[in-house]
N, C-alpha and C. Protein backbone atom coordinates (compact mmCIF):
# COMPACT_ATOMS: atom_id res chain seq x y z
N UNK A 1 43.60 36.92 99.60
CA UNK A 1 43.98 37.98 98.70
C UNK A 1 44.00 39.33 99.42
N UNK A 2 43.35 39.61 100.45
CA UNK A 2 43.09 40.95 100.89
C UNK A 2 43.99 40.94 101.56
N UNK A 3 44.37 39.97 102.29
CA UNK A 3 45.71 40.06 103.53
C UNK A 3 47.21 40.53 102.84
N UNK A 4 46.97 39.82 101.43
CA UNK A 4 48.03 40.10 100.76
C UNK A 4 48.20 41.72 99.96
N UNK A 5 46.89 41.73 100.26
CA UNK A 5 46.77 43.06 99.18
C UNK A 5 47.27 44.45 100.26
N UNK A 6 47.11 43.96 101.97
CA UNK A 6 47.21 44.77 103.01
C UNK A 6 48.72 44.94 103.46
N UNK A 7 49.47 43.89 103.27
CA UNK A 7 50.41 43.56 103.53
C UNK A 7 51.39 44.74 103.03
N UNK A 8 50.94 44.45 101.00
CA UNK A 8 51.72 44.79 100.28
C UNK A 8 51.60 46.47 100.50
N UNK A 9 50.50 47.04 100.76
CA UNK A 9 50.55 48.29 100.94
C UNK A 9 50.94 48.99 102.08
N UNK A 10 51.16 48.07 103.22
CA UNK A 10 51.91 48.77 104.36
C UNK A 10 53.79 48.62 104.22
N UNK A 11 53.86 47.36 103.24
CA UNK A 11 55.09 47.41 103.34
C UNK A 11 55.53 48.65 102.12
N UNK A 12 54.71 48.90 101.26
CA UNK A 12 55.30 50.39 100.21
C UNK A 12 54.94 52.31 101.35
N UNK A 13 53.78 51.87 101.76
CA UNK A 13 53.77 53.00 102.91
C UNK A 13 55.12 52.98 104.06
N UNK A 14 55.78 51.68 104.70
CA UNK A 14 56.87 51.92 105.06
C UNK A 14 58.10 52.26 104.16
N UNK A 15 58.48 51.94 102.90
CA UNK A 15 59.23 52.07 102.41
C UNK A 15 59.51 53.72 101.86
N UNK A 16 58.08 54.83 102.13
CA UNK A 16 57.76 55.87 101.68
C UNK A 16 58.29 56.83 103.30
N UNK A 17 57.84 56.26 103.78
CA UNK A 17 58.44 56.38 105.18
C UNK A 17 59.64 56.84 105.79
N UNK A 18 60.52 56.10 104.50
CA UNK A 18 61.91 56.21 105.05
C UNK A 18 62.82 56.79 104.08
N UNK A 19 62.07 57.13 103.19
CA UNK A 19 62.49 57.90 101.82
C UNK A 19 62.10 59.50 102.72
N UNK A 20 62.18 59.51 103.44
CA UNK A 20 62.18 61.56 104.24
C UNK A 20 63.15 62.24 103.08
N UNK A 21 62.67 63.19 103.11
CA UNK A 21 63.63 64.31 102.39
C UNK A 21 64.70 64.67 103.27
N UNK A 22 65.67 64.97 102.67
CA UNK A 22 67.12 65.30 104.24
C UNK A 22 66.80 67.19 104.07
N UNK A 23 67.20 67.75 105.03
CA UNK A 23 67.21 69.10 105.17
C UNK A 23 67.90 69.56 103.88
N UNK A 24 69.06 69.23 103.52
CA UNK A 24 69.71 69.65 102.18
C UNK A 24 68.71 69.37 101.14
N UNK A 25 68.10 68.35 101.07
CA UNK A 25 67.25 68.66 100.11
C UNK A 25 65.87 69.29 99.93
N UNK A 26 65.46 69.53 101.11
CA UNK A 26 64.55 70.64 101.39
C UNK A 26 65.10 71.87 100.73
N UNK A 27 66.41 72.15 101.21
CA UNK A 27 66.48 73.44 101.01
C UNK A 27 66.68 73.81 99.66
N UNK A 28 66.91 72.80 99.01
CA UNK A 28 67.53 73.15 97.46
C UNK A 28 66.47 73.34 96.50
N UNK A 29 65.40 72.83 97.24
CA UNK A 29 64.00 73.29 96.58
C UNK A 29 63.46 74.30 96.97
N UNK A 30 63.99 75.01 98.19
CA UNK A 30 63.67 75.99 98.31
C UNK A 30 64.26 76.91 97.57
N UNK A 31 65.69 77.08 97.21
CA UNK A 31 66.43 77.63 96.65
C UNK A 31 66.03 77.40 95.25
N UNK A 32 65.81 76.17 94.65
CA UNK A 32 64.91 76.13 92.89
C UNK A 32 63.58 77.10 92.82
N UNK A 33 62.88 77.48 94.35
CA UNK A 33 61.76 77.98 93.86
C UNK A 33 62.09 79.50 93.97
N UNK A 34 62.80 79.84 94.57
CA UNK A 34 62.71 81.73 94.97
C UNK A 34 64.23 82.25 95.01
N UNK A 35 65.04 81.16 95.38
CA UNK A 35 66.54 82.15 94.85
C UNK A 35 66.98 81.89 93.18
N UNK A 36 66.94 80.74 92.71
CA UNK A 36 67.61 80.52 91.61
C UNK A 36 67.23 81.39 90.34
N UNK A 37 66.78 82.09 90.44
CA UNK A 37 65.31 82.82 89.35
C UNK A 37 66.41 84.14 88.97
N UNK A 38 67.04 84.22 90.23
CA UNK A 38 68.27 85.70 89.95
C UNK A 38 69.81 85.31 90.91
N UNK A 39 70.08 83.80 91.20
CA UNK A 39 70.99 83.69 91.71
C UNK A 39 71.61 82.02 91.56
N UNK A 40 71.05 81.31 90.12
CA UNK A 40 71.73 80.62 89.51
C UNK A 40 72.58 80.57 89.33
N UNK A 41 74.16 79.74 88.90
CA UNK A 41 74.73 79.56 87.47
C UNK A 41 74.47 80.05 86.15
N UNK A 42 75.23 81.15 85.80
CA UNK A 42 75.20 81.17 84.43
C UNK A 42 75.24 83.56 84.59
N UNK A 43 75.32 83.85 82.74
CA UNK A 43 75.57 85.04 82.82
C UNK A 43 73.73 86.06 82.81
N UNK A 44 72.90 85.21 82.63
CA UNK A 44 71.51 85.26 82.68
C UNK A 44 70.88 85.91 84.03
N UNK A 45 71.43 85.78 85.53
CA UNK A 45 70.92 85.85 86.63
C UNK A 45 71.34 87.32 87.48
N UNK A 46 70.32 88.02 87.60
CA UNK A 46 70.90 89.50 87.72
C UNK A 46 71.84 89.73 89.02
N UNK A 47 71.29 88.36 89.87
CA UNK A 47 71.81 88.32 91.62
C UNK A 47 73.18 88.16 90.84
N UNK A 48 73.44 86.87 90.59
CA UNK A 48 74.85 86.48 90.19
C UNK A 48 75.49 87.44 89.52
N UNK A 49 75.08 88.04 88.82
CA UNK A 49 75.71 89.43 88.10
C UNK A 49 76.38 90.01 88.78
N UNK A 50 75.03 90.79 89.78
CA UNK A 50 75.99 91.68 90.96
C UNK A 50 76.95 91.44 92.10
N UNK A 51 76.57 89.71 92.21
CA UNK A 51 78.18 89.76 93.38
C UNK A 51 78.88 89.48 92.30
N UNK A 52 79.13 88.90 91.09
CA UNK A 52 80.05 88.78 90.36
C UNK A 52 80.72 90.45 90.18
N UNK A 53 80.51 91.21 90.11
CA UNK A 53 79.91 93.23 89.84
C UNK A 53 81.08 93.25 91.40
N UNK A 54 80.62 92.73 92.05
CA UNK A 54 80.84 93.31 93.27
C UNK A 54 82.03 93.00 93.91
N UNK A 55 82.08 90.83 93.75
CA UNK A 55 83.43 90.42 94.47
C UNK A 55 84.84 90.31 93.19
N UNK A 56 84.35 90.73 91.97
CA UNK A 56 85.29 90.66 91.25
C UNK A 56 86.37 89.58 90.88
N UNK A 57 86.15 88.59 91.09
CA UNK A 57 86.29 86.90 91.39
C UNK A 57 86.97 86.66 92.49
N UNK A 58 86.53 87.57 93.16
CA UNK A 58 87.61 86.92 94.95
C UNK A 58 86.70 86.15 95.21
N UNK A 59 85.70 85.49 95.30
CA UNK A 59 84.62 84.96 95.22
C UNK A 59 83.67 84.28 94.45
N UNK A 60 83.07 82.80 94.32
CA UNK A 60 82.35 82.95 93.58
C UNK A 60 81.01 83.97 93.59
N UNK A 61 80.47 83.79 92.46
CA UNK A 61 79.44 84.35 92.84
C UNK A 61 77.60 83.80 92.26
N UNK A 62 77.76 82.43 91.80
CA UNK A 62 76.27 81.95 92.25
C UNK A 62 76.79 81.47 93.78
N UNK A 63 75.79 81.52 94.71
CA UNK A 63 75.34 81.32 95.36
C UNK A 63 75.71 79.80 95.55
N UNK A 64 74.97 78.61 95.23
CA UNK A 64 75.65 77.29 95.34
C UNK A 64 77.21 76.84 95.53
N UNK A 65 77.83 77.87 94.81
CA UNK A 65 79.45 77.73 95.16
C UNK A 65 79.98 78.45 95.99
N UNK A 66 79.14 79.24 96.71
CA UNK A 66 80.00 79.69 97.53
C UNK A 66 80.75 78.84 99.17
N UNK A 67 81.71 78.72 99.57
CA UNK A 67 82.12 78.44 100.93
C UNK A 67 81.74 79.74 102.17
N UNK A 68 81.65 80.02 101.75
CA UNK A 68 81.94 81.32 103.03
C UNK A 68 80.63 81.77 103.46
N UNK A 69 79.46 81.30 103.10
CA UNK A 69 78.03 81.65 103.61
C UNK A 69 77.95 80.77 104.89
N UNK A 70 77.22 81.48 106.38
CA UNK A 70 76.71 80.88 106.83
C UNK A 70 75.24 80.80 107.22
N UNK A 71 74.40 80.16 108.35
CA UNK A 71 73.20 80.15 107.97
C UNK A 71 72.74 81.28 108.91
N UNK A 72 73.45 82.19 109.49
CA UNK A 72 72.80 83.33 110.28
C UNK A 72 72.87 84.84 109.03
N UNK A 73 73.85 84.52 108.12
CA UNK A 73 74.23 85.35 106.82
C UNK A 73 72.99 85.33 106.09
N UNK A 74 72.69 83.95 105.59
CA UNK A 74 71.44 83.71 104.68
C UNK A 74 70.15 83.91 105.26
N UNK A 75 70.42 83.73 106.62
CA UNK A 75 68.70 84.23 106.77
C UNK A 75 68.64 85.34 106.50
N UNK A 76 69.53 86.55 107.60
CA UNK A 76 69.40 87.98 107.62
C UNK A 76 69.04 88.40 106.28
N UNK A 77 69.66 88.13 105.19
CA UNK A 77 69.43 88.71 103.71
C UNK A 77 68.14 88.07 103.22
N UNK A 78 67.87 86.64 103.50
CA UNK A 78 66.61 86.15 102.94
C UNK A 78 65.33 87.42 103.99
N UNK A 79 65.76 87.54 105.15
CA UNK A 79 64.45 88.15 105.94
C UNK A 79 64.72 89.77 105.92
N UNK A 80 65.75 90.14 105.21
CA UNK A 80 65.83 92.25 105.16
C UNK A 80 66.17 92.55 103.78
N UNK A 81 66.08 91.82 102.66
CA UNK A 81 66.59 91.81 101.65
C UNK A 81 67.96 93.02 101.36
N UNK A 82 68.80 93.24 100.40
CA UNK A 82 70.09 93.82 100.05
C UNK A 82 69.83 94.22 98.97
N UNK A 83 70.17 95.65 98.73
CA UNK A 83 69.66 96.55 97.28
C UNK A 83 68.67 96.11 96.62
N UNK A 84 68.90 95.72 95.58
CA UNK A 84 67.59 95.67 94.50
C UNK A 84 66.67 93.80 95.34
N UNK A 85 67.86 93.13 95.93
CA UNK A 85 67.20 91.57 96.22
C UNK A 85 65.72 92.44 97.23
N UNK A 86 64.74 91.93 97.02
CA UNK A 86 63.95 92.10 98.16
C UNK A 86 63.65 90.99 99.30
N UNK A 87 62.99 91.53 100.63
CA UNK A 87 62.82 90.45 101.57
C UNK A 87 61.92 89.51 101.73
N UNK A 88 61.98 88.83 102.07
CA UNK A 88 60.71 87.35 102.07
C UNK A 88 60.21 87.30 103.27
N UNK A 89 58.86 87.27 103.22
CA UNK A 89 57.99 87.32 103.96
C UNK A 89 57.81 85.89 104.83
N UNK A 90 57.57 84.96 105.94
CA UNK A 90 57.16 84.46 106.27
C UNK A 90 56.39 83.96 105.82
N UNK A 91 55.51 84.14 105.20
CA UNK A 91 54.23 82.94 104.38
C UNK A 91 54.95 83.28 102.94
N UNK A 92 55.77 83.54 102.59
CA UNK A 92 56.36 82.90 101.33
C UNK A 92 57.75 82.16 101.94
N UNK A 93 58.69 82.48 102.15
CA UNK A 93 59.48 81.14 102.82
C UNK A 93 59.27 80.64 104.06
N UNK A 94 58.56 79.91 104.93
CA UNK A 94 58.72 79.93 106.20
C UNK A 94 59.86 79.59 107.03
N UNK A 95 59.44 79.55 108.35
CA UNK A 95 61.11 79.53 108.89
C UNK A 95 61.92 78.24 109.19
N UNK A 96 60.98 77.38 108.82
CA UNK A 96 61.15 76.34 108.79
C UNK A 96 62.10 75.86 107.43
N UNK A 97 61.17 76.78 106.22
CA UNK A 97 62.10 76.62 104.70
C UNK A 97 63.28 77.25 104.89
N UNK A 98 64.02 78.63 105.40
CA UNK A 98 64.36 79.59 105.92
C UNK A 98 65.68 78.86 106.12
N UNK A 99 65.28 77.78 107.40
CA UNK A 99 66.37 77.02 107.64
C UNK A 99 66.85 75.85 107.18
N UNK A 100 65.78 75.08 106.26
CA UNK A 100 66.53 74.50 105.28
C UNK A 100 67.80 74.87 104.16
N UNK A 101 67.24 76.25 103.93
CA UNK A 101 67.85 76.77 103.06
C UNK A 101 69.04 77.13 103.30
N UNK A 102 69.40 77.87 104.48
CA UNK A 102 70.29 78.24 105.02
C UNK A 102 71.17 77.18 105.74
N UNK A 103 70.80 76.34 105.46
CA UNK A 103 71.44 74.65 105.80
C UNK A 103 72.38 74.65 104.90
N UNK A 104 71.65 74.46 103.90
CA UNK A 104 71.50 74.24 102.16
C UNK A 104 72.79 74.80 101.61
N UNK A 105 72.81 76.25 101.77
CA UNK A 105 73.62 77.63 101.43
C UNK A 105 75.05 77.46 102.15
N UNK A 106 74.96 76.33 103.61
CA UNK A 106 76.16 76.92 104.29
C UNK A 106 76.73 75.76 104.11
N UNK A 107 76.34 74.97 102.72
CA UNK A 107 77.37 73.77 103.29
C UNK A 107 78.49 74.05 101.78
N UNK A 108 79.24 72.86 101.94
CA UNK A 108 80.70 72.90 100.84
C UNK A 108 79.61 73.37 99.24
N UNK A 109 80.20 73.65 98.19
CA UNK A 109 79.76 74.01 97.31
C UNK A 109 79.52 72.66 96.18
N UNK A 110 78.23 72.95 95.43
CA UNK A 110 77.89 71.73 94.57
C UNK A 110 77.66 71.31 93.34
């Protein structure tokens, strides 16, 4: 019984193993925890407001749809923040999240 009981738990610890998170989905949790709050979908989000304010629909303007972000764009603004957005500190996104995110941000829209 124990052999079986050992078995069964290395084969669910491998199976956990290989379930890794992909960088895109790192980043989209990064983006659920600290961008989406003002740069969602929808008329609610003050970020989305203002590039909506700003690109006048030459552009989208949540963030998720955009094409034209890349990931040297998204850091700079995630790490110097832009008017009212403020900047993120290192021990609140690290650079590790940083570049998930900016993974995340620069790919086709979703």
């Amino acid at each position: 019984m124990k052999l079986w009981m050992t078995a069964a738990v290395l084969a669910i610890g491998a199976a956990h193993a290989g379930a890794a998170e992909t960088v895109e989905q790192q980043g989209k949790k990064v983006f659920d925890r600290w961008c989406a709050a003002c740069h969602a979908v929808g008329d609610a989000y003050p970020g989305t407001l203002a590039l909506q304010a700003k690109y006048k629909g030459e552009k989208p303007s949540p963030l998720e749809q955009r094409t034209d972000l890349n990931s040297d764009f998204v850091k700079f603004f995630v790490r110097n923040g832009v008017s009212i957005m403020p900047f993120f500190r290192k021990t609140e996104i690290s650079d590790a999240e940083l570049a998930a995110l900016a993974a995340y941000l620069s790919r086709s829209p979703r």
